[in-house]
Protein backbone atom coordinates (compact mmCIF):
# COMPACT_ATOMS: atom_id res chain seq x y z
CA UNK A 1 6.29 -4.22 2.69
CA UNK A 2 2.36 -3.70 1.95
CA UNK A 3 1.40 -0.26 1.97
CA UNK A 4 -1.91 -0.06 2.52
CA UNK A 5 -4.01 2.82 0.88
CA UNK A 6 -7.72 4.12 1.76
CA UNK A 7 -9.65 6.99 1.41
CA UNK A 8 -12.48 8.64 0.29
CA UNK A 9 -13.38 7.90 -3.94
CA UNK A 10 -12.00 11.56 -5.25
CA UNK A 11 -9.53 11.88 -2.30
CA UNK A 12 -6.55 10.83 -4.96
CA UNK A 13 -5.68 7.29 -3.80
CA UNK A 14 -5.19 6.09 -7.00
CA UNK A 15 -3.25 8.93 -8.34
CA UNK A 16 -0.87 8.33 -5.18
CA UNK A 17 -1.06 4.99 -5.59
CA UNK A 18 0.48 4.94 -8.88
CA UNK A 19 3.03 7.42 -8.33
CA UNK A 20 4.12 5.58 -5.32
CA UNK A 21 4.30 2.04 -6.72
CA UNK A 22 6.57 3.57 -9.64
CA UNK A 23 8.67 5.20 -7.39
CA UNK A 24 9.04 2.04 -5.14
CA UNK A 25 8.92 -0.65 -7.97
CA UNK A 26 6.14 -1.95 -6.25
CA UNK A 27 3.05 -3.81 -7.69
CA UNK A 28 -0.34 -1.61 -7.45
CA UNK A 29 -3.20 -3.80 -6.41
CA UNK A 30 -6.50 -1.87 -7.01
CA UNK A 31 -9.46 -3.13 -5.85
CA UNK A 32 -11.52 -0.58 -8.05
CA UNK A 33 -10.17 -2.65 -10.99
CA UNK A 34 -10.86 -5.76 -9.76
CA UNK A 35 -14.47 -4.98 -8.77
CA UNK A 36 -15.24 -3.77 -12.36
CA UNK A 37 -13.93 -7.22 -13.63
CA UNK A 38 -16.02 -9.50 -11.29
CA UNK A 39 -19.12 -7.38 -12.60
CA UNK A 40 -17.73 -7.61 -15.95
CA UNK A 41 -17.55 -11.43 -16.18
CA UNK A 42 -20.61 -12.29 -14.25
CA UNK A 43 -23.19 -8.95 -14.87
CA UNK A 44 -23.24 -4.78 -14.62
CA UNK A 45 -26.00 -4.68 -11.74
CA UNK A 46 -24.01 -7.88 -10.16
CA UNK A 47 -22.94 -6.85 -6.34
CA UNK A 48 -19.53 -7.59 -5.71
CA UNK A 49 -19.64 -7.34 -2.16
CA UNK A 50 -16.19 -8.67 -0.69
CA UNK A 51 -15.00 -10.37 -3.11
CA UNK A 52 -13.24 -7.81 -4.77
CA UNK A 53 -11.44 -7.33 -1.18
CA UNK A 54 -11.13 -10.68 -0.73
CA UNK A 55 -9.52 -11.64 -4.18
CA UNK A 56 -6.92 -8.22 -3.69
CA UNK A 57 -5.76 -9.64 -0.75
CA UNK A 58 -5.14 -12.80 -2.09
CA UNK A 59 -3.32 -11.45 -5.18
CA UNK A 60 -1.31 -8.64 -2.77
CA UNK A 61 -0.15 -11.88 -0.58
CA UNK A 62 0.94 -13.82 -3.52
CA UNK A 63 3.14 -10.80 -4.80
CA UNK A 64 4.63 -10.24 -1.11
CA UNK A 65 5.40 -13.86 -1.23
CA UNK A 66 7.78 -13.34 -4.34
CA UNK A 67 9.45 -10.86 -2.44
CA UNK A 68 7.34 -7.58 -4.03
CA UNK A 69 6.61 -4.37 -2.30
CA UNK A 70 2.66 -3.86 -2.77
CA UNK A 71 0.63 -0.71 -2.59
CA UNK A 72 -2.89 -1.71 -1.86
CA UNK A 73 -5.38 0.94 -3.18
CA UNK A 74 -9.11 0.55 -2.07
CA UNK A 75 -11.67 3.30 0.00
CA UNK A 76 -10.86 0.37 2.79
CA UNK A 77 -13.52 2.48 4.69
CA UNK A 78 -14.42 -0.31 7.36
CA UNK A 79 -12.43 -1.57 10.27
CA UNK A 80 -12.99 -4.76 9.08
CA UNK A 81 -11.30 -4.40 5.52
CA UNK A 82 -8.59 -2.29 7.06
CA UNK A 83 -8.04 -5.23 9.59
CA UNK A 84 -7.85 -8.01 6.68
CA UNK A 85 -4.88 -5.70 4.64
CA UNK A 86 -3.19 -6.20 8.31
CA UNK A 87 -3.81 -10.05 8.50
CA UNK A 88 -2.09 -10.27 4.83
CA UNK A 89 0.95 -8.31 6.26
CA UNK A 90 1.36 -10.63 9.15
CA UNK A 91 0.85 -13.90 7.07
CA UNK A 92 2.99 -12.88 4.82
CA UNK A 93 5.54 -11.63 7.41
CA UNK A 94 5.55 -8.45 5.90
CA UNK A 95 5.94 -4.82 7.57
CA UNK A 96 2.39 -3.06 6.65
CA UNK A 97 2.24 1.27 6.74
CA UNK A 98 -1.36 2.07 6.82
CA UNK A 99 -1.53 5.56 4.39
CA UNK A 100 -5.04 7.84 4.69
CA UNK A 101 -5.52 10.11 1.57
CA UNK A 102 -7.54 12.88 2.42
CA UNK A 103 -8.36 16.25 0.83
CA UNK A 104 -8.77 18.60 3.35
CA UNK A 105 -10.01 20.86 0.59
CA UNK A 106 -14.05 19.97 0.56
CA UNK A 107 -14.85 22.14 -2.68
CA UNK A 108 -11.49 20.59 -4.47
CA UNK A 109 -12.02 16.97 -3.77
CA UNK A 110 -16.13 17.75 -4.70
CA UNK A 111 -15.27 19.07 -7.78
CA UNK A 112 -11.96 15.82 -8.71
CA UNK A 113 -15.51 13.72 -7.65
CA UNK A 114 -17.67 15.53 -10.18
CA UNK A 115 -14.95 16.01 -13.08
CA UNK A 116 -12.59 12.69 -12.74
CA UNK A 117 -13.29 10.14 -15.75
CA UNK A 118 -13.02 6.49 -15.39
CA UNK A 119 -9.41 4.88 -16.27
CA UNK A 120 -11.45 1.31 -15.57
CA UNK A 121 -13.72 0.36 -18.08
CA UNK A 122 -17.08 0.31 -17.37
CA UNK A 123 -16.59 1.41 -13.77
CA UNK A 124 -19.20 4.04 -12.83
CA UNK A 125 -17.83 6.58 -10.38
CA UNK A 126 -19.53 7.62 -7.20
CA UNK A 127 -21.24 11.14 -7.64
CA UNK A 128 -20.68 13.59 -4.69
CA UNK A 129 -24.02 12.89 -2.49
CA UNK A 130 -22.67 9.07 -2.63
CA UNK A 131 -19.15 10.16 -1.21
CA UNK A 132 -20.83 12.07 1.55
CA UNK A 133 -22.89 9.39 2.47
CA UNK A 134 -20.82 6.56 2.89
CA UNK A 135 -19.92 4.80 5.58
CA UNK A 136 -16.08 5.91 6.59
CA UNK A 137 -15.16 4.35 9.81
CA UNK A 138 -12.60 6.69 11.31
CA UNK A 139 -8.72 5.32 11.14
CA UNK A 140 -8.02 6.98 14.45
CA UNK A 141 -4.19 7.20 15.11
CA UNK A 142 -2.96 4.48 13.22
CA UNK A 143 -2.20 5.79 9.78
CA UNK A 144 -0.14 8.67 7.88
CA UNK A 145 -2.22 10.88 6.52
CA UNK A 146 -1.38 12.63 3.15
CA UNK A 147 -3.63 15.55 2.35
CA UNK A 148 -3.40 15.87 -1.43
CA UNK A 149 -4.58 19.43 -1.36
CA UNK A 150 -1.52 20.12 0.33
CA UNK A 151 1.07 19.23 -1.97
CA UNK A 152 1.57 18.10 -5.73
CA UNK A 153 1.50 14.44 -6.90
CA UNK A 154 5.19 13.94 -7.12
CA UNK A 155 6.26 15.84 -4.17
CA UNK A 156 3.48 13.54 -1.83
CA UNK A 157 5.00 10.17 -3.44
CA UNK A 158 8.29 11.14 -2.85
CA UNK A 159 7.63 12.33 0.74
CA UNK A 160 5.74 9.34 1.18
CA UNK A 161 8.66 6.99 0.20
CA UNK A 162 10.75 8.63 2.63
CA UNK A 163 8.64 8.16 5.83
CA UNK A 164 8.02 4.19 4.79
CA UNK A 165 12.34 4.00 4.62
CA UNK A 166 12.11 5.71 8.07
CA UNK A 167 9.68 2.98 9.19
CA UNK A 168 11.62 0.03 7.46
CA UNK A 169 14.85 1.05 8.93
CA UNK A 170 13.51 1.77 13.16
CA UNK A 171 11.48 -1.91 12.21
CA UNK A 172 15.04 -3.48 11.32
CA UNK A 173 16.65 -2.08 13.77
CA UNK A 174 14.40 -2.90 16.47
């Protein structure tokens, strides 16, 4: 299965990402990382563009191919992106659960934007004005959404897990 994470920078992909991937034994792909490493071996100011996209895609379909659950984490704010993480899915003949992390709470997720330190070295974090302004295509009715100002880290993972068993059982049994 790919699960396929996006969302706002702040939102708590990452943080669900993690959680989820342990909980599944899956392998976190995370573009974020990957970005900072292209920029890192070629220059700082270097635009990445889509490789970092392209390269997570190619690294998510070699771990479905071994038979690995991946949890792809990425803003994956354009249709186009969004439509790729599907493409891996059905190349690798692969069930993919498209997951939106939102936080419906607009002065929490400001101030996880303003407060959150980097885990990626290197990796400069959006500041709040950037968030705002970016481009975020909407999803429409196509993924689950998980509001992390809802509920807790474990408690989201966990209910997350169960609605992609839910979907991998009705898939096998239809």
């Amino acid at each position: 299965m790919l699960v396929i994470l996006g969302g706002l920078p702040g939102a708590g992909k990452t943080t669900i990402a993690c959680a989820l991937a342990k909980q599944l034994g899956a392998v976190h792909v995370r573009v974020d990382t990957i970005e900072q490493n292209i920029r890192a071996s070629i220059a700082p100011s270097f635009d990445v563009g889509p490789a970092g996209y392209v390269v997570a895609y190619g690294i998510a379909r070699d771990n479905l191919a071994l038979g690995n659950t991946v949890v792809a984490d990425s803003v994956n704010c354009l249709h186009v992106t969004r439509d790729a993480w599907l493409s891996v899915a059905k190349r690798s003949v692969v069930q993919a659960v498209e997951v939106e992390v939102i936080c419906s709470d607009k002065a929490e997720h400001r101030r996880r934007a303003e407060t959150r330190e980097t885990d990626v070295e290197g990796l400069v974090k959006p500041i709040w004005d950037e968030i705002t302004r970016r481009v975020y295509e909407d999803w429409g009715e196509r993924p689950l959404v998980v509001d992390t100002a809802k509920m807790g880290v474990d408690e989201l993972a966990a209910d997350l897990v169960s609605k992609l068993k839910l979907r991998r059982k009705h898939q096998t049994l239809t």
